[in-house]
PDB file of N, CA and C in Angstrom:
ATOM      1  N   UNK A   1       0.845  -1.188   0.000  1.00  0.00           N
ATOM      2  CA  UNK A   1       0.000   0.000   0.000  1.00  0.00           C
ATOM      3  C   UNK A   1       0.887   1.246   0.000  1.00  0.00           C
ATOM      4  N   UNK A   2       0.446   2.086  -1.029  1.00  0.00           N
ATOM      5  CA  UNK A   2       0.894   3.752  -1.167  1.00  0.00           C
ATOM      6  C   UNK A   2       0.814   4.167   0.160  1.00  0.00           C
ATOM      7  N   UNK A   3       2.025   4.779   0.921  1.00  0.00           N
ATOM      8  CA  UNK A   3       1.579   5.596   2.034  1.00  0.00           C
ATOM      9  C   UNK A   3       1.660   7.733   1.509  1.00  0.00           C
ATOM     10  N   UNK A   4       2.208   7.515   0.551  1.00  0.00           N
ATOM     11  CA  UNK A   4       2.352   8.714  -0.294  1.00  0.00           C
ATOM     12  C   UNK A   4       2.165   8.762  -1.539  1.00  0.00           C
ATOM     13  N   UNK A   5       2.169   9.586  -2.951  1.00  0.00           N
ATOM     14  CA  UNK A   5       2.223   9.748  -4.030  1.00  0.00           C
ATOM     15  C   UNK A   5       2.853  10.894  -4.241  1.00  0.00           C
ATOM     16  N   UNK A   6       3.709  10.735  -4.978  1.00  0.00           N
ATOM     17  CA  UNK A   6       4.833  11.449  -5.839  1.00  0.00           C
ATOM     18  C   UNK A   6       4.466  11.811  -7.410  1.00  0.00           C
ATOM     19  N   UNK A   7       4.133  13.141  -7.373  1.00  0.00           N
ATOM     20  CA  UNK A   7       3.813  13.958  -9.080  1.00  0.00           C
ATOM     21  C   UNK A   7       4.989  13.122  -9.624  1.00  0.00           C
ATOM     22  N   UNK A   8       5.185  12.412 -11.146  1.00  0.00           N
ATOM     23  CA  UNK A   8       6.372  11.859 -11.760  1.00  0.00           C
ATOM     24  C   UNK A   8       6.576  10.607 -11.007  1.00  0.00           C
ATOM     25  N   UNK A   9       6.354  10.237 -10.659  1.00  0.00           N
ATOM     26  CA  UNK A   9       6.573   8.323 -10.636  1.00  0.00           C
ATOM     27  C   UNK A   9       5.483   7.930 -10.585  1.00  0.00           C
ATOM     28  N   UNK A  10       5.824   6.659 -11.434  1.00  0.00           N
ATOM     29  CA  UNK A  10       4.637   5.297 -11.936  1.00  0.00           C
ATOM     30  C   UNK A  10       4.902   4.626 -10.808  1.00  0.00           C
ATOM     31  N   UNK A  11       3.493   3.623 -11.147  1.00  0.00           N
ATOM     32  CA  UNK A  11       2.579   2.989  -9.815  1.00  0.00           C
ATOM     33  C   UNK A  11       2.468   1.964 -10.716  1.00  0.00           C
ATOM     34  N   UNK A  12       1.640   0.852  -9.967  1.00  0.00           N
ATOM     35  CA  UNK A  12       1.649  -0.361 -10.872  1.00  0.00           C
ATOM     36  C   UNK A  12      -0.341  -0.186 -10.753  1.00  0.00           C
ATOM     37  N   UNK A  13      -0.772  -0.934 -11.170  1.00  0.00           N
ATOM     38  CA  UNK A  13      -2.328  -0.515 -11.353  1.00  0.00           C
ATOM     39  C   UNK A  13      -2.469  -2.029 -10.565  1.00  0.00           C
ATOM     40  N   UNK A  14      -3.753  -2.240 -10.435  1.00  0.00           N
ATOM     41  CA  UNK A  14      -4.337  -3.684  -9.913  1.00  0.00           C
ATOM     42  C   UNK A  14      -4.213  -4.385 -10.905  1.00  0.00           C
ATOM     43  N   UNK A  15      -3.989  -4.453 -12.250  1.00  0.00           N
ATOM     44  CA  UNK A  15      -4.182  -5.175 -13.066  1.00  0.00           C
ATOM     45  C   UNK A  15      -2.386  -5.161 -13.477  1.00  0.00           C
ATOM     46  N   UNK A  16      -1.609  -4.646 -13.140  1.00  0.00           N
ATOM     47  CA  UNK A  16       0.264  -5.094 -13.293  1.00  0.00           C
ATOM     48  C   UNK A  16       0.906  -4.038 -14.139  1.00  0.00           C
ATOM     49  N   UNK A  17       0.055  -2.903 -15.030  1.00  0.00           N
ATOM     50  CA  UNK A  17       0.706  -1.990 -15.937  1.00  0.00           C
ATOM     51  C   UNK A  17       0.537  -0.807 -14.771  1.00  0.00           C
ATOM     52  N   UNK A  18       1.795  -0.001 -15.363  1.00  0.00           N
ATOM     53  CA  UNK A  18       2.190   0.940 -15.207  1.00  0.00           C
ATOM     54  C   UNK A  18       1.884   2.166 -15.538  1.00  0.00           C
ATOM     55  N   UNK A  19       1.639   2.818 -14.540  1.00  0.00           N
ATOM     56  CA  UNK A  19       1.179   4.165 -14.890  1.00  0.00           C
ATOM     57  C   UNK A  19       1.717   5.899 -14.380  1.00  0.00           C
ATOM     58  N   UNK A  20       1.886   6.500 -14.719  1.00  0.00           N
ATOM     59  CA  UNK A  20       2.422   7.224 -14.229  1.00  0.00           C
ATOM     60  C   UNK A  20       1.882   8.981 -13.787  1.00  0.00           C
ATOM     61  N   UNK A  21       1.825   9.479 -12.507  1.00  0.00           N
ATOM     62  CA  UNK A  21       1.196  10.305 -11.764  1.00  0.00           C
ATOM     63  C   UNK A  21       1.667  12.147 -12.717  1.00  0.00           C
ATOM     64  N   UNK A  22       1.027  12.522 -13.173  1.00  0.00           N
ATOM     65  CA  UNK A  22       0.933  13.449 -13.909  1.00  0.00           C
ATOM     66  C   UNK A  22       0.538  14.824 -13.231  1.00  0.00           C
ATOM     67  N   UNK A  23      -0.399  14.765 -11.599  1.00  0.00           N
ATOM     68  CA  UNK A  23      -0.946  15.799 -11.296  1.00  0.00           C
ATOM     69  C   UNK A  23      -1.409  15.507 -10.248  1.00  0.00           C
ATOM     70  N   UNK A  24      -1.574  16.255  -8.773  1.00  0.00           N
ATOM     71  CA  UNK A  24      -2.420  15.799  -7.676  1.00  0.00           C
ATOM     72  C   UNK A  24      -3.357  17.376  -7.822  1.00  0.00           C
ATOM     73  N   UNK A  25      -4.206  17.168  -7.470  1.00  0.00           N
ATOM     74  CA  UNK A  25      -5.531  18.202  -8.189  1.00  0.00           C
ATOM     75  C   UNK A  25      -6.774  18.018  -7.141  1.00  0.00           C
ATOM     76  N   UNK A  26      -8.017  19.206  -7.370  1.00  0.00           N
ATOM     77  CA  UNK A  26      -9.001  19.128  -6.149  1.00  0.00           C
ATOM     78  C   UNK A  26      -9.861  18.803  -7.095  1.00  0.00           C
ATOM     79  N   UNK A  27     -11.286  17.965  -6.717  1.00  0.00           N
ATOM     80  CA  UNK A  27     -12.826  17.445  -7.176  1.00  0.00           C
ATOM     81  C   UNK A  27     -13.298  19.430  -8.055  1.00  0.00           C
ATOM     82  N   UNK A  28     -13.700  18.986  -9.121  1.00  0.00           N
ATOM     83  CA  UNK A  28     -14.619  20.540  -8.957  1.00  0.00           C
ATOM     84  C   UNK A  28     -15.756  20.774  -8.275  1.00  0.00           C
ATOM     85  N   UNK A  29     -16.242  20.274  -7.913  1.00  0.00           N
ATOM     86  CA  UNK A  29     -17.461  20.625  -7.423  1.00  0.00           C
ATOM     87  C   UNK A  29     -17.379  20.188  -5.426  1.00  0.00           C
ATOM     88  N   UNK A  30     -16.296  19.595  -5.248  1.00  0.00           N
ATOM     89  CA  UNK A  30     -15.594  19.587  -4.095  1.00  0.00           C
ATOM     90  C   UNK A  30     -14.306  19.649  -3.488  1.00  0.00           C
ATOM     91  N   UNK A  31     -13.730  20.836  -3.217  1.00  0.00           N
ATOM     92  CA  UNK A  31     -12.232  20.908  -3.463  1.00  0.00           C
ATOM     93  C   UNK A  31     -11.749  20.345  -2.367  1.00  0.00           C
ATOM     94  N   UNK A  32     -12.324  19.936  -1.272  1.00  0.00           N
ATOM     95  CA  UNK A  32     -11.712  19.055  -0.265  1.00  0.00           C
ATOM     96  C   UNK A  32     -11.162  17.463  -0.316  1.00  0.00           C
ATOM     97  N   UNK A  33     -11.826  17.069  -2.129  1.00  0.00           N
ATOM     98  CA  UNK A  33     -11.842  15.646  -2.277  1.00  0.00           C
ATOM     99  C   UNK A  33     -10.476  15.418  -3.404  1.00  0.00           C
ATOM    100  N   UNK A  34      -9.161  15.327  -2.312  1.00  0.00           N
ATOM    101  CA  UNK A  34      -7.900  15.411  -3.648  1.00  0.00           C
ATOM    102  C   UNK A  34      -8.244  14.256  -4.394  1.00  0.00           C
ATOM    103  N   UNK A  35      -7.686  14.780  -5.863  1.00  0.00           N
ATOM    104  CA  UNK A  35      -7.675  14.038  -6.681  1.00  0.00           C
ATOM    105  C   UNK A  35      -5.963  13.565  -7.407  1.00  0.00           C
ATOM    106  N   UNK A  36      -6.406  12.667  -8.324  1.00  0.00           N
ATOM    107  CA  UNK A  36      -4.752  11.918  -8.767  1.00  0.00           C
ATOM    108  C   UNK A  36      -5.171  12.280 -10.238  1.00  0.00           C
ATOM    109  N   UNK A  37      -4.452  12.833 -11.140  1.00  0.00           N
ATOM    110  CA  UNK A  37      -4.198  12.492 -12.756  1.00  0.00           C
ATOM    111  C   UNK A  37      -3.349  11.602 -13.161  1.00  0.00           C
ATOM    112  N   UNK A  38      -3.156  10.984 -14.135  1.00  0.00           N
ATOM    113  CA  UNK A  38      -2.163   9.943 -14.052  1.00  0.00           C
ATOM    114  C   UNK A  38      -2.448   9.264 -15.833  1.00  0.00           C
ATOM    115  N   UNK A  39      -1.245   8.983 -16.199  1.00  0.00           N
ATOM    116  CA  UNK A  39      -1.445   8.297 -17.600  1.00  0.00           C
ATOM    117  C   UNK A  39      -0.873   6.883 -17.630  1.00  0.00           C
ATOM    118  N   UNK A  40      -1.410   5.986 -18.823  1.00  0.00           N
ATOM    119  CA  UNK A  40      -1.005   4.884 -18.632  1.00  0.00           C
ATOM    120  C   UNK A  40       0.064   4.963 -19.334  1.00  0.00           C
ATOM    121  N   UNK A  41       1.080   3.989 -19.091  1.00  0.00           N
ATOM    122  CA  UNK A  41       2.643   4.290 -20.154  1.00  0.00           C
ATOM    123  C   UNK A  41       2.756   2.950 -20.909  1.00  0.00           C
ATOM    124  N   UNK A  42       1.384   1.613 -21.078  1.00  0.00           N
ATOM    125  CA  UNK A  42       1.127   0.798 -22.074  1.00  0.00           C
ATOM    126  C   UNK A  42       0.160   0.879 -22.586  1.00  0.00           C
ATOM    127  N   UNK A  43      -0.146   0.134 -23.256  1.00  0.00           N
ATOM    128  CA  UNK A  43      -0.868  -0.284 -23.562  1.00  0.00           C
ATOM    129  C   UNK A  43      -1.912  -0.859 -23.121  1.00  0.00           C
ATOM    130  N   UNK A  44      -3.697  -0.641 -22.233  1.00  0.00           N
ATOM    131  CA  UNK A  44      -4.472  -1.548 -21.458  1.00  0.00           C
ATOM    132  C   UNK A  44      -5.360  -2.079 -22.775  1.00  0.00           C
ATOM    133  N   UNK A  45      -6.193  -3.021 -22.076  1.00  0.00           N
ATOM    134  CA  UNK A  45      -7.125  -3.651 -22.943  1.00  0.00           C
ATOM    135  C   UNK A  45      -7.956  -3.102 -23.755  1.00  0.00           C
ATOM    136  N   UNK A  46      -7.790  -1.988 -23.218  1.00  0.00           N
ATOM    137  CA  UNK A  46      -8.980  -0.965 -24.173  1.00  0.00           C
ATOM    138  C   UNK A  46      -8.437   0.553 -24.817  1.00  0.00           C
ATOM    139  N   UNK A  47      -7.409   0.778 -24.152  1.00  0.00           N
ATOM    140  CA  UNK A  47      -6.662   2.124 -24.884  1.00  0.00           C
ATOM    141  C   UNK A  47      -5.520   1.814 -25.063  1.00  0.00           C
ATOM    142  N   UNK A  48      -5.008   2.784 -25.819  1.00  0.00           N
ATOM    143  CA  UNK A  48      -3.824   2.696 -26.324  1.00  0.00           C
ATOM    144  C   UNK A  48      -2.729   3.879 -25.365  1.00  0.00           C
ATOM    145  N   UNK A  49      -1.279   3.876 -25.170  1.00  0.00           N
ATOM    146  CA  UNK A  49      -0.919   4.370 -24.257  1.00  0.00           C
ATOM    147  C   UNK A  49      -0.617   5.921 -24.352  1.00  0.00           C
ATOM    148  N   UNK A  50      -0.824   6.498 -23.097  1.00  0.00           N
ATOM    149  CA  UNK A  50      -1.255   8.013 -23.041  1.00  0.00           C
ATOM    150  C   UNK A  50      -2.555   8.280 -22.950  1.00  0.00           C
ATOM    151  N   UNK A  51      -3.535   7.899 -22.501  1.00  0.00           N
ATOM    152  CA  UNK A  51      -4.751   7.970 -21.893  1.00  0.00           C
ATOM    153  C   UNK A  51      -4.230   8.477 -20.588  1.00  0.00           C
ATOM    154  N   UNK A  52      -4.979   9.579 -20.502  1.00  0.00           N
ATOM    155  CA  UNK A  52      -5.376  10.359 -19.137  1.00  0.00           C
ATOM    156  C   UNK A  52      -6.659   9.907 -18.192  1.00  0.00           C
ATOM    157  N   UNK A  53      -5.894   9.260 -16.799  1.00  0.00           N
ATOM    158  CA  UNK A  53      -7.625   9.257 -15.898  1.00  0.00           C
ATOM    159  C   UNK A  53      -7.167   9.808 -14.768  1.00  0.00           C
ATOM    160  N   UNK A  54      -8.833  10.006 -13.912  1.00  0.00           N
ATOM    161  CA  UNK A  54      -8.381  10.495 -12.878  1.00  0.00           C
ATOM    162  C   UNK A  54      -9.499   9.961 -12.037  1.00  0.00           C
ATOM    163  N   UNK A  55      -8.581  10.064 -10.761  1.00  0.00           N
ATOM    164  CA  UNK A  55      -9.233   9.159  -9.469  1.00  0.00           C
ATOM    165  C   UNK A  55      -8.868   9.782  -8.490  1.00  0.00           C
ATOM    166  N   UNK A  56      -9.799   9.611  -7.400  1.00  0.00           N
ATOM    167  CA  UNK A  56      -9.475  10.088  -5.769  1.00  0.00           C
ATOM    168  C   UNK A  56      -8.449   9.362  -5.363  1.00  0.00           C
ATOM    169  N   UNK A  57      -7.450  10.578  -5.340  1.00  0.00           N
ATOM    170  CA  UNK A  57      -6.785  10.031  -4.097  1.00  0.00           C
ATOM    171  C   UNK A  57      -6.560   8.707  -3.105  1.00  0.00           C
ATOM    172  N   UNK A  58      -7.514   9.095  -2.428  1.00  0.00           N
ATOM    173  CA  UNK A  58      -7.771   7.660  -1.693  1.00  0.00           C
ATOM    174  C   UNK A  58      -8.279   6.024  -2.139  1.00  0.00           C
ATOM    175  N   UNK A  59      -8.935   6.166  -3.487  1.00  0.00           N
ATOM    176  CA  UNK A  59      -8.577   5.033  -4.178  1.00  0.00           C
ATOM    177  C   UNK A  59      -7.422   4.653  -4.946  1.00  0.00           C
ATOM    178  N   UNK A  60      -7.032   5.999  -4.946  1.00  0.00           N
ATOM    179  CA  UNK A  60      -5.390   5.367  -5.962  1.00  0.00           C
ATOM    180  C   UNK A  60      -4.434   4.930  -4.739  1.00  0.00           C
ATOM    181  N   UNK A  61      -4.501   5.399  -3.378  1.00  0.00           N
ATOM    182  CA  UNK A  61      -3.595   4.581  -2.643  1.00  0.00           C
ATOM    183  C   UNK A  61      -4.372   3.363  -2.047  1.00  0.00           C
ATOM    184  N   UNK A  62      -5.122   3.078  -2.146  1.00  0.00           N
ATOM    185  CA  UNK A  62      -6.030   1.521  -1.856  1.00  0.00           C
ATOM    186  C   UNK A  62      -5.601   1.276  -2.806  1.00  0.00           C
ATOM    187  N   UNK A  63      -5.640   0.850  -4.510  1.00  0.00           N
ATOM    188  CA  UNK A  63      -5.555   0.490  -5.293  1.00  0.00           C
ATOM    189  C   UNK A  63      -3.972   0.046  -6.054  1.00  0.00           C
ATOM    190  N   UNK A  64      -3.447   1.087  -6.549  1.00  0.00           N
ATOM    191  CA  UNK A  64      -1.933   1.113  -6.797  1.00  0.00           C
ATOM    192  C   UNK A  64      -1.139   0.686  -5.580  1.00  0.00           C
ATOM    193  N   UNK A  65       0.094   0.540  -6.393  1.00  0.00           N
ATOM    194  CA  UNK A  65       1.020  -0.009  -5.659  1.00  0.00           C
ATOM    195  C   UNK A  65       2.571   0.773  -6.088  1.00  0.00           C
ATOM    196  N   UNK A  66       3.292   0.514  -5.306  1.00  0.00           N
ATOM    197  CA  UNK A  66       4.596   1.378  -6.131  1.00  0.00           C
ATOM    198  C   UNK A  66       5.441  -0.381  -6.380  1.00  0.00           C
ATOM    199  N   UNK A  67       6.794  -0.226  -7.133  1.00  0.00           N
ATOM    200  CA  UNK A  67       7.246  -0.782  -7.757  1.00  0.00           C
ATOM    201  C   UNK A  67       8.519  -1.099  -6.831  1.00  0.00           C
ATOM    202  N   UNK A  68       9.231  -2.425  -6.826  1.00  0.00           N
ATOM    203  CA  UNK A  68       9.983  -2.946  -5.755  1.00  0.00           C
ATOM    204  C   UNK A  68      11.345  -3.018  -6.631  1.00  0.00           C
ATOM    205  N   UNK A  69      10.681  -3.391  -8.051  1.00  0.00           N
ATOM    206  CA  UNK A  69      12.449  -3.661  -8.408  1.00  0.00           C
ATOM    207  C   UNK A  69      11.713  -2.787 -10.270  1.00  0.00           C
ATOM    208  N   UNK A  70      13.441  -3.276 -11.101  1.00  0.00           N
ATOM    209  CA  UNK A  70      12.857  -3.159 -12.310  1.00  0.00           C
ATOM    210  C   UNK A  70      13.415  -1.503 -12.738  1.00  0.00           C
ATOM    211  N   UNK A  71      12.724  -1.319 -14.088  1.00  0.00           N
ATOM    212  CA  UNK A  71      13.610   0.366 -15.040  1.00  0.00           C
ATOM    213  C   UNK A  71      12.117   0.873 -14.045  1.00  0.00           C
ATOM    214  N   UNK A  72      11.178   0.945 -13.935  1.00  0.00           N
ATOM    215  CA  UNK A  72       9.706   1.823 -13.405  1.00  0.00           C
ATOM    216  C   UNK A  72      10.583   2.308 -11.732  1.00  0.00           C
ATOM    217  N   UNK A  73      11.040   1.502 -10.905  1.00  0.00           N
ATOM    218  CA  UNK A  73      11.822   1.545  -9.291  1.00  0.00           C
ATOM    219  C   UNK A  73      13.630   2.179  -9.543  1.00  0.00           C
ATOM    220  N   UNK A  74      13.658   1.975 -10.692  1.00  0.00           N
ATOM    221  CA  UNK A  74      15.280   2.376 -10.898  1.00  0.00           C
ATOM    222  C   UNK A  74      14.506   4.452 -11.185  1.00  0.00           C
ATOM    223  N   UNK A  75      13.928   3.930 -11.791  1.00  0.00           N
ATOM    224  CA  UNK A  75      12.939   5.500 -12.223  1.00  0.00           C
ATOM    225  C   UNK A  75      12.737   6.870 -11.583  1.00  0.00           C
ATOM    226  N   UNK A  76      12.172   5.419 -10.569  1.00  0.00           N
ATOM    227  CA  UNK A  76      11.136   6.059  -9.919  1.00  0.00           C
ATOM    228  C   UNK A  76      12.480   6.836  -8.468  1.00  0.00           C
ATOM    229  N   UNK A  77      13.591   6.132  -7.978  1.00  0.00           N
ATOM    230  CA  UNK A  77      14.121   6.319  -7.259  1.00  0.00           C
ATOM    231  C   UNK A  77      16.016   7.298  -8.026  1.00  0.00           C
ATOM    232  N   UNK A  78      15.725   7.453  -9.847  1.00  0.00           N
ATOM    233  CA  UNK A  78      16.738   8.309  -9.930  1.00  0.00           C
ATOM    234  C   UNK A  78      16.651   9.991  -9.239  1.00  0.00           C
ATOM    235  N   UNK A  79      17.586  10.986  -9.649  1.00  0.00           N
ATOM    236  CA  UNK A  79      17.745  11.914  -9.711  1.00  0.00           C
ATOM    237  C   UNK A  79      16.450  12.886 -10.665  1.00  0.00           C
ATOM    238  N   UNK A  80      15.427  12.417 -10.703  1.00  0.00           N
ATOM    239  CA  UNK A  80      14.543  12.925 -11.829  1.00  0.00           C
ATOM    240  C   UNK A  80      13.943  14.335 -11.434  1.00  0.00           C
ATOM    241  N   UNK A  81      13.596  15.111 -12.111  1.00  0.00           N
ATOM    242  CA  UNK A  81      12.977  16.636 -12.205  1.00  0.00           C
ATOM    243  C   UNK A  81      11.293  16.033 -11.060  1.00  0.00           C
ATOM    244  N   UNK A  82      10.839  17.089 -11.034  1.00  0.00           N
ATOM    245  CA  UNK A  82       9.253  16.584 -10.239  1.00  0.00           C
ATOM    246  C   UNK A  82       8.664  16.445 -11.316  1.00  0.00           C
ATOM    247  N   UNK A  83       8.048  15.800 -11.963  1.00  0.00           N
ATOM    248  CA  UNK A  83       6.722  15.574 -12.724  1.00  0.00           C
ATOM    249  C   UNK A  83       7.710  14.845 -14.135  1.00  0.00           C
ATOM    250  N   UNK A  84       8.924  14.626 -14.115  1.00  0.00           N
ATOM    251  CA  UNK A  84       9.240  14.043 -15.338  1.00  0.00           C
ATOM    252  C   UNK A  84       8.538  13.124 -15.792  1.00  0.00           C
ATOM    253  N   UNK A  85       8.760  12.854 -16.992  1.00  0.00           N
ATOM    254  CA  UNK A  85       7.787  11.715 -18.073  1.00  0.00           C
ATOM    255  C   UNK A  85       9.352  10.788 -18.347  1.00  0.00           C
ATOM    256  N   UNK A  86       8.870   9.435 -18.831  1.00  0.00           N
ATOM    257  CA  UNK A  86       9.689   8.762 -19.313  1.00  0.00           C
ATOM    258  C   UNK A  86       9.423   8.550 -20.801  1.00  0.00           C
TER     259      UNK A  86
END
């Protein structure tokens, strides 16, 4: 389990692809309810990669996961700018 989220590092989704955090942002119509932007960096079953979604907060840390090993954890733990893209 996410105990944080970091603008610029990928997460793994419930389903094993990778995605990566683009924006932490407020609900419009409720700005108390943070929100996550985030793009996928494959390919899922139904889009093709670079699809933008967005989810609360609090389901993206129930949900995602961060990455233990691998180029996504080498990534995620270089010298990178805040919000870099790979």
């Amino acid at each position: 389990m996410i105990s944080d989220i970091t603008v610029g590092h990928v997460y793994r989704s419930p389903s094993g692809l990778p995605f990566q955090v683009l924006a932490k942002a407020a609900h419009g119509q409720d700005c108390s309810l943070s929100m996550i932007v985030y793009q996928n960096l494959t390919a899922t079953y139904d889009y093709p990669p670079g699809k933008t979604w967005v989810e609360s907060e609090s389901m993206f840390l129930k949900q995602f996961t961060e990455y233990d090993s691998g180029v996504y954890y080498d990534f995620n733990h270089a010298a990178t700018p805040q919000g870099a893209r790979l």
